[in-house]
C-alpha atoms as a PDB file:
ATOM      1  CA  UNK A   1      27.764  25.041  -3.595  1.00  0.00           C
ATOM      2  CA  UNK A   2      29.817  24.335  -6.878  1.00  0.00           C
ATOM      3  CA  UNK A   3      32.833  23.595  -6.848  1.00  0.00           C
ATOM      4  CA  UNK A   4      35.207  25.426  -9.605  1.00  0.00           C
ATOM      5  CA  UNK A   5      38.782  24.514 -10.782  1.00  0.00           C
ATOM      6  CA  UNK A   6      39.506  27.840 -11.983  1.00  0.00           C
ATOM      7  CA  UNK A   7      41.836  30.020  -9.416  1.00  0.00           C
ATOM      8  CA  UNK A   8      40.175  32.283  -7.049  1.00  0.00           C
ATOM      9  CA  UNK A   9      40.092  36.343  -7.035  1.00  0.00           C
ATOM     10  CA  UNK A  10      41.215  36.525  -3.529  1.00  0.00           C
ATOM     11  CA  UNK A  11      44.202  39.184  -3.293  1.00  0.00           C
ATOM     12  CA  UNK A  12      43.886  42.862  -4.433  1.00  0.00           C
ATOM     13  CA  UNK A  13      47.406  42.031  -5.487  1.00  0.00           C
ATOM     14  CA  UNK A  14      47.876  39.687  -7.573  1.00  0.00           C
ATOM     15  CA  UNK A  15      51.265  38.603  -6.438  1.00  0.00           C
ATOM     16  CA  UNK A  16      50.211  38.470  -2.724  1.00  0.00           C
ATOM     17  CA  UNK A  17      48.744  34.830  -1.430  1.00  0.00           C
ATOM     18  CA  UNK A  18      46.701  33.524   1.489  1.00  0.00           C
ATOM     19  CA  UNK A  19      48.762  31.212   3.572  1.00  0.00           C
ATOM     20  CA  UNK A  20      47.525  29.236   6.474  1.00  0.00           C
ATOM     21  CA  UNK A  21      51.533  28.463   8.167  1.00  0.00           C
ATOM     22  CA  UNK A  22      54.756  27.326   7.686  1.00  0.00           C
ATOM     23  CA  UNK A  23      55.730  24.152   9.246  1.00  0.00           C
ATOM     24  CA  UNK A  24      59.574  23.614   9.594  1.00  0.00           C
ATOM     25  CA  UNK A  25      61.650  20.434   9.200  1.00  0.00           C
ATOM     26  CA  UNK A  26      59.678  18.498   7.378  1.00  0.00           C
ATOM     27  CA  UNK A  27      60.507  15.066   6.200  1.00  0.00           C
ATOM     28  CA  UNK A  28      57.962  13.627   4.460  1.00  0.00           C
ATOM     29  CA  UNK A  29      57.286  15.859   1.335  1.00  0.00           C
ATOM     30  CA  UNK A  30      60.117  15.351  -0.759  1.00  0.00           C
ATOM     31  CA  UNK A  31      63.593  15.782  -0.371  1.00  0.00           C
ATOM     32  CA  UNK A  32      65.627  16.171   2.481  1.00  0.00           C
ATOM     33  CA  UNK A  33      64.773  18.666   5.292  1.00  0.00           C
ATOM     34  CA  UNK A  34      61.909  21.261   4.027  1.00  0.00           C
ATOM     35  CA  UNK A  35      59.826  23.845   4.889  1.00  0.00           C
ATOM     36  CA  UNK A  36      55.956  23.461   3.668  1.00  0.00           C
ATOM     37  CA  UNK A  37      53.594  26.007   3.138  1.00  0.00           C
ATOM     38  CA  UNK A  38      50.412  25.666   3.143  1.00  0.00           C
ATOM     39  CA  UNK A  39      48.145  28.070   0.982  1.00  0.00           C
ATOM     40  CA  UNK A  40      44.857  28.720   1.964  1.00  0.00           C
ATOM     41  CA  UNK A  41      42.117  28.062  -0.173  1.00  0.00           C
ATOM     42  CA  UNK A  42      40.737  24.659  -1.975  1.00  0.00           C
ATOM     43  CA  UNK A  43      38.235  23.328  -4.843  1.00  0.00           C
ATOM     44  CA  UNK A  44      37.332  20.014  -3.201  1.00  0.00           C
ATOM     45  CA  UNK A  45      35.709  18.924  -0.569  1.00  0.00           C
ATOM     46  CA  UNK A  46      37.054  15.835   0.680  1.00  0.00           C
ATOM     47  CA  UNK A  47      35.034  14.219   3.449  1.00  0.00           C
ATOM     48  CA  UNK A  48      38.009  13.006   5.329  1.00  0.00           C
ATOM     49  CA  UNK A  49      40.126  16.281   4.802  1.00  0.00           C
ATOM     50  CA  UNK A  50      42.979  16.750   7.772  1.00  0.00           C
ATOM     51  CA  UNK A  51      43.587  20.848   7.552  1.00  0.00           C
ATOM     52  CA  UNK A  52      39.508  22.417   7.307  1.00  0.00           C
ATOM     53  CA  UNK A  53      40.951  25.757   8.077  1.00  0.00           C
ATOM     54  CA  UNK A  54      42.831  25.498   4.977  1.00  0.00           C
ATOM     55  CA  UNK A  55      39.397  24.985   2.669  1.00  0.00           C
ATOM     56  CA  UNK A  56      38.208  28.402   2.634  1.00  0.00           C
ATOM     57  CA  UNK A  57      40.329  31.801   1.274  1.00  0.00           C
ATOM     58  CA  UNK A  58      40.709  34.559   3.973  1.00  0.00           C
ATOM     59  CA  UNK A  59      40.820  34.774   7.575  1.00  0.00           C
ATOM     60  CA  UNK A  60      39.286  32.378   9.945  1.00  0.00           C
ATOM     61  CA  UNK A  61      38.842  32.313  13.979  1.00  0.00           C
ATOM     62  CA  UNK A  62      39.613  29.281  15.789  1.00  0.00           C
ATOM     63  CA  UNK A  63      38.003  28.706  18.826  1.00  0.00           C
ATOM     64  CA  UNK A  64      38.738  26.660  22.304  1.00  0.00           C
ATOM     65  CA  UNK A  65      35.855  26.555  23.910  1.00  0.00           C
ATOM     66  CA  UNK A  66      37.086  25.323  26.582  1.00  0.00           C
ATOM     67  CA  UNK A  67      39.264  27.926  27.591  1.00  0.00           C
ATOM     68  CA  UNK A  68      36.998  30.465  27.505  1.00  0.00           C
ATOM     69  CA  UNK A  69      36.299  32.910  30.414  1.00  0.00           C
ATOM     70  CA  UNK A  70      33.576  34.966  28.600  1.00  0.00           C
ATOM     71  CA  UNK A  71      34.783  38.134  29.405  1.00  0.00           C
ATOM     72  CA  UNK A  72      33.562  39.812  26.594  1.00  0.00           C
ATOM     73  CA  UNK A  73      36.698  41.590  25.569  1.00  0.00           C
ATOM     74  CA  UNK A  74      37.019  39.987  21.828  1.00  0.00           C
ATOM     75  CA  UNK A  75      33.836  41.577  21.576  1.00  0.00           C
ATOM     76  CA  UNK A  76      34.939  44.821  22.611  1.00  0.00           C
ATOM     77  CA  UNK A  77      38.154  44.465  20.094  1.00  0.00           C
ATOM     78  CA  UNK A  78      36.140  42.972  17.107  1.00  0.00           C
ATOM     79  CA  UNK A  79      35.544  45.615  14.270  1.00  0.00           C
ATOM     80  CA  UNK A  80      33.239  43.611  12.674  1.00  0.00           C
ATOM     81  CA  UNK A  81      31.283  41.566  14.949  1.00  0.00           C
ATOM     82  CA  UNK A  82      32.476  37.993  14.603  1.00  0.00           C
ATOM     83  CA  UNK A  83      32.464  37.890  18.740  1.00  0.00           C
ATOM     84  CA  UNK A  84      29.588  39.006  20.633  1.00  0.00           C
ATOM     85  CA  UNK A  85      28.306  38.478  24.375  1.00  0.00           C
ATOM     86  CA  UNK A  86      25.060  38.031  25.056  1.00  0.00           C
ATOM     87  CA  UNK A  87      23.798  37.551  28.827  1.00  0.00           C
ATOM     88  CA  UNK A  88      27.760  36.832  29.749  1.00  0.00           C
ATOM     89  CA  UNK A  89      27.991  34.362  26.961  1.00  0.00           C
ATOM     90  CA  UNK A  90      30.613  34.678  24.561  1.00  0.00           C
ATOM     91  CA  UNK A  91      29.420  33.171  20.993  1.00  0.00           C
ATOM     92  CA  UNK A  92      31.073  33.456  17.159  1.00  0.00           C
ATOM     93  CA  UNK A  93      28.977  34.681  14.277  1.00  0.00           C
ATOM     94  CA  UNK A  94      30.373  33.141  11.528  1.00  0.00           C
ATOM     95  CA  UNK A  95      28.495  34.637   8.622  1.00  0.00           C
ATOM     96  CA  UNK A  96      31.074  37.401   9.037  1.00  0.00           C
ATOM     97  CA  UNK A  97      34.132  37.545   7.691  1.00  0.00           C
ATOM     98  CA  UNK A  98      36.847  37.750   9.897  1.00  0.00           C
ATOM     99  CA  UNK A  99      39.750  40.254   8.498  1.00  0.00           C
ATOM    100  CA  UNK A 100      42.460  38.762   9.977  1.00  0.00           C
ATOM    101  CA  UNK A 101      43.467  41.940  12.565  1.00  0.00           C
ATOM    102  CA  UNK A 102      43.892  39.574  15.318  1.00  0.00           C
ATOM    103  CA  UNK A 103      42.794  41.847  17.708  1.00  0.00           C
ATOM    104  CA  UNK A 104      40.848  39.199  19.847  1.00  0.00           C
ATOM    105  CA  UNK A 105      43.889  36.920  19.676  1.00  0.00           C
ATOM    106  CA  UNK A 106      45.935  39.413  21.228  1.00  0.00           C
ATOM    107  CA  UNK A 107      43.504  40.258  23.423  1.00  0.00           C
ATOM    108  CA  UNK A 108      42.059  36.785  24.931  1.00  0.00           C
ATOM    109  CA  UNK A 109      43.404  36.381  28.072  1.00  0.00           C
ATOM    110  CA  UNK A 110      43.300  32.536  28.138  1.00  0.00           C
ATOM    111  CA  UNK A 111      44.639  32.265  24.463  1.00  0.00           C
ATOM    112  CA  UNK A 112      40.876  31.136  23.541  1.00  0.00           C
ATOM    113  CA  UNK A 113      40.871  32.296  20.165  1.00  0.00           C
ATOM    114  CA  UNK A 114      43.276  32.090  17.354  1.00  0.00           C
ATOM    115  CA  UNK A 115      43.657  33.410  13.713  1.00  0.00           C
ATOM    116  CA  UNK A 116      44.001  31.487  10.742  1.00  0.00           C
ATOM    117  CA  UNK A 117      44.849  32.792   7.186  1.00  0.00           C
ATOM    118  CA  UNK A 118      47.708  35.460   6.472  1.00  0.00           C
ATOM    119  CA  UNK A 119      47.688  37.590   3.358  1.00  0.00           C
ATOM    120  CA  UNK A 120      51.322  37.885   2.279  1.00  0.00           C
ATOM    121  CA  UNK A 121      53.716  39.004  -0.562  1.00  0.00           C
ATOM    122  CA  UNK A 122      56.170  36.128  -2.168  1.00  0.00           C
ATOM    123  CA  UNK A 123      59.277  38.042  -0.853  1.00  0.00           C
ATOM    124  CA  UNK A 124      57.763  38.091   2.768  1.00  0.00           C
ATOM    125  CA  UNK A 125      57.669  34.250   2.667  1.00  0.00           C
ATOM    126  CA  UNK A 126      60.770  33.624   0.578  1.00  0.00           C
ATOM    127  CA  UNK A 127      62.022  35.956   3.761  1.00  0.00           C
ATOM    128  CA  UNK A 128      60.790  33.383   6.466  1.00  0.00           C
ATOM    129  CA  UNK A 129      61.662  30.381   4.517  1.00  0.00           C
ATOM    130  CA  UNK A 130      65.009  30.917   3.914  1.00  0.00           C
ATOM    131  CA  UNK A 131      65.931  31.493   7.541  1.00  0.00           C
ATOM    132  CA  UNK A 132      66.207  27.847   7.058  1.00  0.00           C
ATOM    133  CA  UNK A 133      68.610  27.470   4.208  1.00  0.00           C
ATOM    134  CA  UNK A 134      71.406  26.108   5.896  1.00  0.00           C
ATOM    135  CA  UNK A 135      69.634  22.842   6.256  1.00  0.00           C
ATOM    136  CA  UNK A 136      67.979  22.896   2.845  1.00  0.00           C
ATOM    137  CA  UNK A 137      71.660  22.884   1.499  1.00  0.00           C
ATOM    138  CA  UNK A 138      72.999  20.598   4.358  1.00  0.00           C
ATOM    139  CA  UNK A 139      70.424  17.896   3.499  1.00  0.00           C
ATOM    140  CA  UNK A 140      69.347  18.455  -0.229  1.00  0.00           C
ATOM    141  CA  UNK A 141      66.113  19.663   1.135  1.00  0.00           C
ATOM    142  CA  UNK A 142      63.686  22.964  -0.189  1.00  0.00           C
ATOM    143  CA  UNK A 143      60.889  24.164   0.268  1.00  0.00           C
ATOM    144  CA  UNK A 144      57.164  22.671  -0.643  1.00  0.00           C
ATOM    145  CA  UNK A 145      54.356  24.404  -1.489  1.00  0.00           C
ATOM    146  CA  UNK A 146      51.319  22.262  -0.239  1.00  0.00           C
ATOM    147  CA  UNK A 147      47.181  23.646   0.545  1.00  0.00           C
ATOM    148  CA  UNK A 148      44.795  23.865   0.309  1.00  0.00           C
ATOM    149  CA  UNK A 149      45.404  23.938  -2.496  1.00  0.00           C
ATOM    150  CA  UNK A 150      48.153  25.384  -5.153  1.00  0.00           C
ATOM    151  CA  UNK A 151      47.204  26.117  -8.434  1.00  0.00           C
ATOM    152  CA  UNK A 152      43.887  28.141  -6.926  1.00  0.00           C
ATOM    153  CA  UNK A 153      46.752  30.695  -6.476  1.00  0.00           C
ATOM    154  CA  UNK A 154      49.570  30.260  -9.456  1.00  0.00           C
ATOM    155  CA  UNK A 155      50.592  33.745  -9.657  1.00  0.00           C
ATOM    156  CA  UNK A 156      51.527  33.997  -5.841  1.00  0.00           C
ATOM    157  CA  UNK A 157      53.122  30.125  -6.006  1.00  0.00           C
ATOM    158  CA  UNK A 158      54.575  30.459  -9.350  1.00  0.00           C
ATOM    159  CA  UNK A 159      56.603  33.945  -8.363  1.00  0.00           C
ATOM    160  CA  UNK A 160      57.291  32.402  -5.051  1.00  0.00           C
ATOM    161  CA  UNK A 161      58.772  29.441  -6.306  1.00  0.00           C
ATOM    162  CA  UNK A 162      60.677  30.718  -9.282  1.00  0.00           C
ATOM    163  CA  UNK A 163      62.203  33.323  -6.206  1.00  0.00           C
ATOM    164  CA  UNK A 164      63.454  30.436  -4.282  1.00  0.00           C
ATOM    165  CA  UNK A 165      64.542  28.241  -7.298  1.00  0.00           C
ATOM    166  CA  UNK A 166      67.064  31.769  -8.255  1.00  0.00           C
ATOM    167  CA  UNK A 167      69.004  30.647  -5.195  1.00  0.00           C
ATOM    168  CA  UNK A 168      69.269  26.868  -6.411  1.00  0.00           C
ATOM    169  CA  UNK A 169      66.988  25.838  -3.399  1.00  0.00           C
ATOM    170  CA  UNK A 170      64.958  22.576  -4.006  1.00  0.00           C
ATOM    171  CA  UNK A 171      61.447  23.485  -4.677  1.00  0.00           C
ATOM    172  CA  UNK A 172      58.015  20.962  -4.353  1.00  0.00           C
ATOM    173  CA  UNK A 173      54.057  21.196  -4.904  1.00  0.00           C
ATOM    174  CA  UNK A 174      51.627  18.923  -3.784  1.00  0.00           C
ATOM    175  CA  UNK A 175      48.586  19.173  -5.825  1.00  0.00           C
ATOM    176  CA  UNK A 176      45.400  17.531  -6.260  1.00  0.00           C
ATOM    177  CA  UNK A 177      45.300  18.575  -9.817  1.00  0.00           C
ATOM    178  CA  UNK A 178      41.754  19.817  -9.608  1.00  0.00           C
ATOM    179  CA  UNK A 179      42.444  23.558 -11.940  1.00  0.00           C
ATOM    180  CA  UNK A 180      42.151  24.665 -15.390  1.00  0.00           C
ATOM    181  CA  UNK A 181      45.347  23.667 -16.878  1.00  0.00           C
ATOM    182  CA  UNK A 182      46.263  27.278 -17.309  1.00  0.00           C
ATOM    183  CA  UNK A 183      47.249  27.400 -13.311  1.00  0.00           C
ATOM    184  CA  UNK A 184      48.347  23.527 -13.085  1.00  0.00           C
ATOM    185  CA  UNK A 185      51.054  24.720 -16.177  1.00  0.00           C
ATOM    186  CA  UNK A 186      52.299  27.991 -14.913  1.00  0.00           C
ATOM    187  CA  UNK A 187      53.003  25.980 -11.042  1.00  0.00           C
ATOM    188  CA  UNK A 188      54.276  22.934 -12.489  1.00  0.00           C
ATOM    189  CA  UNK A 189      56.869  24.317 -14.991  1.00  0.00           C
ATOM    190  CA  UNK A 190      58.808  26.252 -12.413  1.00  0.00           C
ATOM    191  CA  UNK A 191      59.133  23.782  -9.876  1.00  0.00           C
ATOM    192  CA  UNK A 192      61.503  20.754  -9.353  1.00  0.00           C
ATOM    193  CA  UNK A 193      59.268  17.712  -8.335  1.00  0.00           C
ATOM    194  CA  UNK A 194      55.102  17.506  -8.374  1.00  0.00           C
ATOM    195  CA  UNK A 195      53.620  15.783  -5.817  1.00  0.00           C
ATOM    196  CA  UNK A 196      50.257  14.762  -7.309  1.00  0.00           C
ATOM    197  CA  UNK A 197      47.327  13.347  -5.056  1.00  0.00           C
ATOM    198  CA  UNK A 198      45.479  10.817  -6.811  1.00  0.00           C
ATOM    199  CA  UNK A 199      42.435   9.274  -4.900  1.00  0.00           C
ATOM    200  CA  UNK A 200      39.971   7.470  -7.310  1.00  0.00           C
ATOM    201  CA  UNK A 201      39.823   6.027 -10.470  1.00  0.00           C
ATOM    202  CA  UNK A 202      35.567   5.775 -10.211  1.00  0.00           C
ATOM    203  CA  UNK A 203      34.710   9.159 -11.235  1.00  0.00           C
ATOM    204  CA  UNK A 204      31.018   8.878  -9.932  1.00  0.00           C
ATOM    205  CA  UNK A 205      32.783   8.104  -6.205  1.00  0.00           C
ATOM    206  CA  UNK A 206      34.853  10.922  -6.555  1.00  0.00           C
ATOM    207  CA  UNK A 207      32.484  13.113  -7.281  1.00  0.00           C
ATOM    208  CA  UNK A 208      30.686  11.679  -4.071  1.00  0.00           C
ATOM    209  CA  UNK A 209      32.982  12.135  -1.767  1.00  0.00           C
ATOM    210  CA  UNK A 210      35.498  14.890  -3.033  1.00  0.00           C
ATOM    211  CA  UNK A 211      32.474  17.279  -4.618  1.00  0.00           C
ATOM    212  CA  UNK A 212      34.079  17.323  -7.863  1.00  0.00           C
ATOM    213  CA  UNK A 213      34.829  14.913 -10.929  1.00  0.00           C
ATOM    214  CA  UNK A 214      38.054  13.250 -11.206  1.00  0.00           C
ATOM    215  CA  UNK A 215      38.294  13.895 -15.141  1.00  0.00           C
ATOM    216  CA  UNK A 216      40.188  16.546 -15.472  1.00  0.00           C
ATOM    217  CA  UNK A 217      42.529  15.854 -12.584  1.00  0.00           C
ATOM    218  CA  UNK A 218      43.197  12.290 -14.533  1.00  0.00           C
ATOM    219  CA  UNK A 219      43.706  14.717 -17.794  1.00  0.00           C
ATOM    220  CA  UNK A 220      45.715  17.560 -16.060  1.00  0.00           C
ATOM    221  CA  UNK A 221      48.216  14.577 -14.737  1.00  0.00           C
ATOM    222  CA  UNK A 222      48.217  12.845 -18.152  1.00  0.00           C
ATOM    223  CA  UNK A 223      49.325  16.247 -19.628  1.00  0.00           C
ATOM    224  CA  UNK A 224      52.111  16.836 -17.238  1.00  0.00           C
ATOM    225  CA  UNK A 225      53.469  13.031 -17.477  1.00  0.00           C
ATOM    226  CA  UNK A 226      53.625  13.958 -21.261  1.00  0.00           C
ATOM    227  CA  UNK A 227      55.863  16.653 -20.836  1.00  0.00           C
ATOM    228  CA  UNK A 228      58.156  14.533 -18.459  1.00  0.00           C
ATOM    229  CA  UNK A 229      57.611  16.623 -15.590  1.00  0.00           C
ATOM    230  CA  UNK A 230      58.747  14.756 -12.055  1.00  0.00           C
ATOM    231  CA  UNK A 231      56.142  13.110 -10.607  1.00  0.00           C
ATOM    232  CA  UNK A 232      55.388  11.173  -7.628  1.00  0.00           C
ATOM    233  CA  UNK A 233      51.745   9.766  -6.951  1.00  0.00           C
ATOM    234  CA  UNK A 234      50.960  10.420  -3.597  1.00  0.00           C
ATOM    235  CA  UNK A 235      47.170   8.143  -2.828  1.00  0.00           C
ATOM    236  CA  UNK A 236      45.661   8.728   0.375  1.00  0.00           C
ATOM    237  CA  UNK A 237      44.464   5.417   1.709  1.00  0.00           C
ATOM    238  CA  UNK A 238      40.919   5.989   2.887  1.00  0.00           C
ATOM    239  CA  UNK A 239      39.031   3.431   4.456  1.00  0.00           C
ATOM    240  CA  UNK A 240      35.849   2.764   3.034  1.00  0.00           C
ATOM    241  CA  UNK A 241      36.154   4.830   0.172  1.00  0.00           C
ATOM    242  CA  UNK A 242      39.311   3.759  -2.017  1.00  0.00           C
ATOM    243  CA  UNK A 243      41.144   0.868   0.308  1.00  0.00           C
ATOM    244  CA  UNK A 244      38.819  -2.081  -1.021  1.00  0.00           C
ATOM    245  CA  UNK A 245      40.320  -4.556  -3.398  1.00  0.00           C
ATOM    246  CA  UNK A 246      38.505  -3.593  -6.600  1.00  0.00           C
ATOM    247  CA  UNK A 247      39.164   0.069  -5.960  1.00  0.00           C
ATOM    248  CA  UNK A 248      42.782  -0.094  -5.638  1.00  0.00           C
ATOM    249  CA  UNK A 249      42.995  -2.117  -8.598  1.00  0.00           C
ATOM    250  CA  UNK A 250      41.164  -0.111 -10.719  1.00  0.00           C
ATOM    251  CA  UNK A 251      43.141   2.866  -9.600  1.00  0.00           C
ATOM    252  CA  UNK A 252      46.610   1.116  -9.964  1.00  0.00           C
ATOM    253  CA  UNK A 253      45.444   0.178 -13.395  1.00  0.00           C
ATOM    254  CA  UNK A 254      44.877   4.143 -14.474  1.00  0.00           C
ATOM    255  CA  UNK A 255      48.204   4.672 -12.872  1.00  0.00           C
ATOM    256  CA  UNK A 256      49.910   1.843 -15.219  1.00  0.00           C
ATOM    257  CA  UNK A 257      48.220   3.329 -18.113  1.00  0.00           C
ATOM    258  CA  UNK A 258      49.523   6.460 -17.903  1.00  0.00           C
ATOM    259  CA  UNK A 259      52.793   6.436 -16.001  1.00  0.00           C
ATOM    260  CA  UNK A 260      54.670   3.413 -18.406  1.00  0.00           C
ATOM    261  CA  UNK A 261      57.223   4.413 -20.735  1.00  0.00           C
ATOM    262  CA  UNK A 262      57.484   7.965 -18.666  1.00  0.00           C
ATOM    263  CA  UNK A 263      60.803   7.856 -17.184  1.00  0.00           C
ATOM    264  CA  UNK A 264      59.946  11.222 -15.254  1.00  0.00           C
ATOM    265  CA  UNK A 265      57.298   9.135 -13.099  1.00  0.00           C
ATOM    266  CA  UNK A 266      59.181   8.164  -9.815  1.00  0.00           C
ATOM    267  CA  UNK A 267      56.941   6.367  -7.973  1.00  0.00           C
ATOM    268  CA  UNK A 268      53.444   6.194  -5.981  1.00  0.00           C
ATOM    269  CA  UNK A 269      53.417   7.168  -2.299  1.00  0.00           C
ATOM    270  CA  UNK A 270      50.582   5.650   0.288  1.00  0.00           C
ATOM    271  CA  UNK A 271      49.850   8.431   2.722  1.00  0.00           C
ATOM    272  CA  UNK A 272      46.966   6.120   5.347  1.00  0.00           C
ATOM    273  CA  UNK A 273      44.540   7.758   6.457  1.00  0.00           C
ATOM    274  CA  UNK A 274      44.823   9.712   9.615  1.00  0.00           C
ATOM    275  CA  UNK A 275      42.671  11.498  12.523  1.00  0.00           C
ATOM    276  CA  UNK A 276      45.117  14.231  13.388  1.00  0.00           C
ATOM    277  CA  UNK A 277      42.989  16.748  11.498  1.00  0.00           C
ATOM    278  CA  UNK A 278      39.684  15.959  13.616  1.00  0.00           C
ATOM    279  CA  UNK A 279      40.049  18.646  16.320  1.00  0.00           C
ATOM    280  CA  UNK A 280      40.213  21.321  14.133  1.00  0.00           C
ATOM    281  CA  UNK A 281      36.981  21.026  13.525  1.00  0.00           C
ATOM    282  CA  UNK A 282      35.366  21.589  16.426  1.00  0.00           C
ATOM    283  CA  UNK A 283      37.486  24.802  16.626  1.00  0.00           C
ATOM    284  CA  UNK A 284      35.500  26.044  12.928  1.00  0.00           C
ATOM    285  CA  UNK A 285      32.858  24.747  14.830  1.00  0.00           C
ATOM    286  CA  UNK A 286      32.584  22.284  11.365  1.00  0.00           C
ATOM    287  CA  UNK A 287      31.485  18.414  11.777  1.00  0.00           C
ATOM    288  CA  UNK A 288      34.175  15.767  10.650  1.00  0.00           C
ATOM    289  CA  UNK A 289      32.309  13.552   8.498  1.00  0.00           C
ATOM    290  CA  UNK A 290      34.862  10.950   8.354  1.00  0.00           C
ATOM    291  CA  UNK A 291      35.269   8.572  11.532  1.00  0.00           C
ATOM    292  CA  UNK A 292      36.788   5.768  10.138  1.00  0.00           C
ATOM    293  CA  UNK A 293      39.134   2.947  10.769  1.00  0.00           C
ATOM    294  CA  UNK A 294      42.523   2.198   9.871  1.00  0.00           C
ATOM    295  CA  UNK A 295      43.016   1.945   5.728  1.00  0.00           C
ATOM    296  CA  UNK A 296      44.181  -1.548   4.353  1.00  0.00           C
ATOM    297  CA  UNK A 297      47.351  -0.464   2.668  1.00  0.00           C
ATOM    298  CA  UNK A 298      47.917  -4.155   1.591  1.00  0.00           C
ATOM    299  CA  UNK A 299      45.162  -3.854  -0.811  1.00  0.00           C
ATOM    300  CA  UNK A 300      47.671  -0.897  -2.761  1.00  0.00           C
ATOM    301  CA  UNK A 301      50.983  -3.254  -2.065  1.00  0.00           C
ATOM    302  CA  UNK A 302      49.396  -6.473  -3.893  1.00  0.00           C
ATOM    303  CA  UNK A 303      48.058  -3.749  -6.286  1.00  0.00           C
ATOM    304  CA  UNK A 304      51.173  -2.164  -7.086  1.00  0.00           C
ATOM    305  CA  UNK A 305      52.856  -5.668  -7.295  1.00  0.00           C
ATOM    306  CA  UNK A 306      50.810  -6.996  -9.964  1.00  0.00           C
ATOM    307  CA  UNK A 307      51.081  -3.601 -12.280  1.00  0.00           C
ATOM    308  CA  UNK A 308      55.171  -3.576 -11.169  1.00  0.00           C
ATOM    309  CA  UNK A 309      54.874  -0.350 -10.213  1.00  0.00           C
ATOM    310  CA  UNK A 310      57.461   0.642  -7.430  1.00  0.00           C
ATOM    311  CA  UNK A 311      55.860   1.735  -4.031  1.00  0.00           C
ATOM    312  CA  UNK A 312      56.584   3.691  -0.990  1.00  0.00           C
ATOM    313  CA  UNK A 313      54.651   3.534   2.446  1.00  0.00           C
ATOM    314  CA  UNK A 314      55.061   6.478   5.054  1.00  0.00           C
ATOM    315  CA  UNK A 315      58.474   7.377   3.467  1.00  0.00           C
ATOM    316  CA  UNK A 316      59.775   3.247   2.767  1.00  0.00           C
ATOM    317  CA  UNK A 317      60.458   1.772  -0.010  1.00  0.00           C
ATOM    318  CA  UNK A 318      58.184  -1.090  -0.471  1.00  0.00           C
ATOM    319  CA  UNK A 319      58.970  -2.374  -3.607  1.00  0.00           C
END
């Protein structure tokens, strides 16, 4: 499959967006207490990825197979034949395309299946996210706009965002840059701080475990440190792929290269890997091709050090 970095066609509308959810009181993507949302839909394929039912645009079934009584009434509900039972046997045909009608949510009796994927207008989520403005104002939090991934859906993210940014609400995006710089411009310029993932400086590596080249991520985050947009770096540590020596040096070096002199830049955040992601998986019925040990954030720290470039570490300031 190739991978594009132009935005998808994926609403009728082309204000609407696909979300995946809305997770409440966060603390750990930018200011103060925040809602994220997380848009559905991403270029890259990143081996180690920790939300897999946020890759794909549309509606997707989860499934706990273990819960399952194989009653065969999701089959019964299912206009299009994602469920069928066979011989008693409940099984998923996922060549179809679920439409997101949640009819064999609603009816599972054992809560076996769940829906992923939500097609919704920017004043429906402006709606749901505000219900939490009394914190946003209470701890110079906002709301973030994470994926997926962002800029696959600027008209939805940039409305959505310039929407809550009229009522002087803090607003975020994490990106991994990876978008013509069309999208990456019309997201970035109407929001208050970028958070911009950064994972390799080796573009043939990238490529080999992301699916895509890291060259015009490295030029889309050049172009928006020239224009002294706020930026923080956020690097996922991932062991075995960027957490050796040489690697984070080499990376830390691009970063010095293009973040001195720009007074915008804030910092670089290490985000370790994680497994929290892995069961998800097995409910796309998808394999995780990334079981892996813990990263070696020192490598970044002594990195970081030597380029003087300041640091933080799961939300601390490391230097």
């Amino acid at each position: 499959m190739r991978l594009s970095a132009e935005p998808l066609s994926v609403c009728s509308e082309p204000a609407s967006g696909w979300i995946t959810t809305i997770q409440r009181f966060s603390l750990h993507d930018g200011p103060g207490i925040r809602s994220v949302v997380f848009l559905k839909g991403c270029q890259m394929r990143c081996r180690w990825c920790a939300n897999p039912e946020g890759l794909n645009a549309g509606s997707e079934v989860l499934f706990h197979a273990g819960r399952c009584l194989h009653c065969g009434k999701c089959a019964e509900h299912c206009p299009v034949g994602i469920h069928r039972w066979l011989d008693n046997v409940h099984t998923l045909d996922r060549s179809r395309q679920c439409q997101g009608c949640r009819l064999c949510e609603e009816g599972c009796p054992t809560g076996a299946l769940s829906v992923t994927g939500e097609k919704l207008t920017p004043d429906t989520v402006f709606h749901r996210v505000m219900a939490d403005e009394t914190w946003f104002r209470q701890s110079g939090g906002g709301v973030t706009l994470s994926g997926g991934e962002v800029c696959m859906q600027p008209e939805f993210a940039s409305k959505l965002i310039q929407q809550i940014g009229a009522e002087d609400i803090h607003t975020a995006i994490e990106t991994a840059g990876y978008a013509s710089w069309r999208a990456v411009q019309q997201v970035a310029s109407v929001c208050d701080l970028i958070l911009y993932d950064l994972k390799s400086a080796d573009d043939e590596q990238h490529k080999r475990y992301t699916g895509v080249s890291n060259k015009i991520i490295v030029r889309n985050l050049e172009r928006l440190l020239q224009q002294d947009r706020r930026i923080i770096i956020r690097i996922p540590v991932i062991p075995h792929f960027n957490d050796a020596p040489d690697q984070a040096d080499k990376l830390l070096m691009l970063i010095h290269s293009l973040t001195r002199h720009r007074p915008a830049f804030k910092h670089i955040e290490l985000l370790p890997y994680h497994r929290f992601g892995t069961g998800k998986y097995a409910l796309l019925n998808k394999a995780y091709a990334w079981n892996s040990a813990t990263a070696r954030v020192d490598t970044f720290l002594e990195a970081a050090h030597k380029y003087d470039i300041p640091v933080k570490v799961s939300g601390t300031l490391v230097g």
